[in-house]
C-alpha atoms as a PDB file:
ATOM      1  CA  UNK A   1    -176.591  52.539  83.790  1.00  0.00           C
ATOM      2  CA  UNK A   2    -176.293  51.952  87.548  1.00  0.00           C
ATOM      3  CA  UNK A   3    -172.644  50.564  87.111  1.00  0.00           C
ATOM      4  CA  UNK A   4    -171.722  53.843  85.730  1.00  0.00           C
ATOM      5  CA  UNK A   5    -173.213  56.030  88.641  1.00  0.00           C
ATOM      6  CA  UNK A   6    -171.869  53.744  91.240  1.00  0.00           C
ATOM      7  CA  UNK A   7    -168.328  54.003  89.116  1.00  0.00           C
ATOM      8  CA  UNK A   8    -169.278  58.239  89.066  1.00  0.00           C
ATOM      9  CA  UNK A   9    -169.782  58.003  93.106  1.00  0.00           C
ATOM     10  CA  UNK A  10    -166.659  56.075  94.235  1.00  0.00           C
ATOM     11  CA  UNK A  11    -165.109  57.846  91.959  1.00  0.00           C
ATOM     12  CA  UNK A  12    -166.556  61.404  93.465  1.00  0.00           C
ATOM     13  CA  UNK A  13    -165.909  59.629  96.815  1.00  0.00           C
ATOM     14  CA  UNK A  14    -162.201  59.160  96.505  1.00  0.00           C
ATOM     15  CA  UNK A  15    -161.097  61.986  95.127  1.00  0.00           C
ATOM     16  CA  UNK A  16    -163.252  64.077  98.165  1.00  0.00           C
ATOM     17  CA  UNK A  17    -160.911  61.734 100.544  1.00  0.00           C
ATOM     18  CA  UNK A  18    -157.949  62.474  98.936  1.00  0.00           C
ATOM     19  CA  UNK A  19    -158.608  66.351  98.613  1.00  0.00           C
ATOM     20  CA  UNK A  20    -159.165  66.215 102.705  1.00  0.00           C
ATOM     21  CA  UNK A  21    -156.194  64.593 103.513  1.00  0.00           C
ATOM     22  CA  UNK A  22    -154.187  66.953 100.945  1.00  0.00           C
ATOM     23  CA  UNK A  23    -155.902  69.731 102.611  1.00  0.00           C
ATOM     24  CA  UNK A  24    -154.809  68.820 105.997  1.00  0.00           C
ATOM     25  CA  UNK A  25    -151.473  68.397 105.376  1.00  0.00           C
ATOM     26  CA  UNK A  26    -151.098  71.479 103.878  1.00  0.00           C
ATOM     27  CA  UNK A  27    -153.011  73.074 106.861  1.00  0.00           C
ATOM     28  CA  UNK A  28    -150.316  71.472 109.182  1.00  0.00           C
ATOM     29  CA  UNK A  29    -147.222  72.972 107.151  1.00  0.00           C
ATOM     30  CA  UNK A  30    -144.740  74.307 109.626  1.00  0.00           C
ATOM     31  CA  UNK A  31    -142.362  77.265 108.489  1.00  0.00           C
ATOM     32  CA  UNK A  32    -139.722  74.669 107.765  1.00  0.00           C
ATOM     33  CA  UNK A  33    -141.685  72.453 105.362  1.00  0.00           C
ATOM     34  CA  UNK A  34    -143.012  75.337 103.582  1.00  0.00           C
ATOM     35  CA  UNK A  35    -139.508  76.570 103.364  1.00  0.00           C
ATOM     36  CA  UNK A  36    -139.187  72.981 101.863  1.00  0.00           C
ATOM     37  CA  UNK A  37    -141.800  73.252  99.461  1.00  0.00           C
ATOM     38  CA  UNK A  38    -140.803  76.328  98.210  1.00  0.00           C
ATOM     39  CA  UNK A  39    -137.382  75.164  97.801  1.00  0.00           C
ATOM     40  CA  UNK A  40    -138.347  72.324  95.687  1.00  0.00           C
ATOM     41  CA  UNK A  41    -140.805  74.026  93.500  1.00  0.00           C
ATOM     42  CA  UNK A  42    -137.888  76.298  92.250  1.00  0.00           C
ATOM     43  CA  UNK A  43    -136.190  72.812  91.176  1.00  0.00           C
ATOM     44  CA  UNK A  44    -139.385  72.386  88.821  1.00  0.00           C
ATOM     45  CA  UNK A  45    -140.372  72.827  85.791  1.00  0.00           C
ATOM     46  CA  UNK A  46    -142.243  75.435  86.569  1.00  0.00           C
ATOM     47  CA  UNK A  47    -141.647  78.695  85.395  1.00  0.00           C
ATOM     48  CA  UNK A  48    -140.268  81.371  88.098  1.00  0.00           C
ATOM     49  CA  UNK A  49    -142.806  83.853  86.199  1.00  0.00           C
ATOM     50  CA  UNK A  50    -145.693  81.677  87.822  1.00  0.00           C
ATOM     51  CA  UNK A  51    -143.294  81.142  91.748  1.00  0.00           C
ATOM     52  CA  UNK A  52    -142.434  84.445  92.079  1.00  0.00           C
ATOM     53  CA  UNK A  53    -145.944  85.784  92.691  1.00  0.00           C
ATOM     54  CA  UNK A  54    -146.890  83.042  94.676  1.00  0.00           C
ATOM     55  CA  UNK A  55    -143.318  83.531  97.358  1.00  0.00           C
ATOM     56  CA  UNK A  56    -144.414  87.561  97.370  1.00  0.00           C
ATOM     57  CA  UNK A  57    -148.589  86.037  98.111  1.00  0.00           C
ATOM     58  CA  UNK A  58    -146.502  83.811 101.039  1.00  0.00           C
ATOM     59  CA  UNK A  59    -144.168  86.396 102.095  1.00  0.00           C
ATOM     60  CA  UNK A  60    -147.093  89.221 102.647  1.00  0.00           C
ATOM     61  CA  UNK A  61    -149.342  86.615 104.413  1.00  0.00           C
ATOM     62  CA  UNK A  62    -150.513  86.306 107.810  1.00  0.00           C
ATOM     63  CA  UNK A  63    -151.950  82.651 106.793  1.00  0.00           C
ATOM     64  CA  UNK A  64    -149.331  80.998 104.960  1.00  0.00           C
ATOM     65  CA  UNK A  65    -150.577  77.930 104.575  1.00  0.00           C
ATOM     66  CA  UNK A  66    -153.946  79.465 102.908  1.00  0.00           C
ATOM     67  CA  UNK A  67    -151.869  80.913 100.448  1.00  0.00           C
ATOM     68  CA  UNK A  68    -150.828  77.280  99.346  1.00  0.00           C
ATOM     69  CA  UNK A  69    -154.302  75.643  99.653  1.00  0.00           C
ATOM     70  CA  UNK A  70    -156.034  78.340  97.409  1.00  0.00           C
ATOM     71  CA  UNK A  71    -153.160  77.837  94.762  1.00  0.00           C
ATOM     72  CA  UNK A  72    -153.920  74.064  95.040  1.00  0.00           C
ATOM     73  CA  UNK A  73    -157.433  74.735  95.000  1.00  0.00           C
ATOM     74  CA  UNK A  74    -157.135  76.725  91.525  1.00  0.00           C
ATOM     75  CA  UNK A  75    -155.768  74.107  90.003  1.00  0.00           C
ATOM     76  CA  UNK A  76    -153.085  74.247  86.774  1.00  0.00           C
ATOM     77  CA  UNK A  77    -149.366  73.195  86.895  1.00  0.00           C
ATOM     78  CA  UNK A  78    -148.058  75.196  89.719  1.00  0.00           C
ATOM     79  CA  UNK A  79    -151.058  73.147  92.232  1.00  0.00           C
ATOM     80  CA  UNK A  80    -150.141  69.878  90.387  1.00  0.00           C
ATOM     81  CA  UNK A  81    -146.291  70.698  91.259  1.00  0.00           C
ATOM     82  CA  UNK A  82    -147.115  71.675  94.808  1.00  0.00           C
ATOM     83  CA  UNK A  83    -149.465  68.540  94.917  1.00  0.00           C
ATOM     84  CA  UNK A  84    -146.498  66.641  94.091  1.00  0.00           C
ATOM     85  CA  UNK A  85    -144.585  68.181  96.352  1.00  0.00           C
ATOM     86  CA  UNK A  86    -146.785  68.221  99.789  1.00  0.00           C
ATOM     87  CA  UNK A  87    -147.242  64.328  98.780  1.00  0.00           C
ATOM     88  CA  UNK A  88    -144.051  63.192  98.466  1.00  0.00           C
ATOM     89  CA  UNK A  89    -142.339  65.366 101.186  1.00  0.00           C
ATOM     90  CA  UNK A  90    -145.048  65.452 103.773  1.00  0.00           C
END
């Protein structure tokens, strides 16, 4: 049993690291690689039903980048897009 709560842990431990870097890349987004991001999400898969509320969220905001990091935080296909995005880009 403790091989599977040490597996659980590192497990627990990575992803944690990975969300914090993810997190502070997205804090660090400049107006140009959000432009970026939102350019390439509209080359997705993802329907514009599920973008276009999320450019009006960004367009209104005083904390862009917020905007982005609660999406991501919510999870579902538009975060995993804009996680694939923000990592490949950034």
């Amino acid at each position: 049993m403790a091989n599977i709560d040490d597996l659980r842990n590192a497990g627990k431990n990575a992803t944690q690291k990975t969300n914090a870097a993810l997190q502070s890349k997205i804090e660090r987004l400049t107006s140009d690689k959000l432009s970026q991001i939102i350019s390439e999400l509209k080359k997705t898969t993802i329907q514009s039903s599920e973008i276009e509320p999320l450019l009006q969220q960004i367009s209104t905001a005083t904390n862009k980048n917020k905007i982005i990091l609660d999406v991501v935080n919510k999870g579902g296909n538009l975060a995993n897009a804009i996680i694939a995005i923000v990592t490949k880009f950034i």
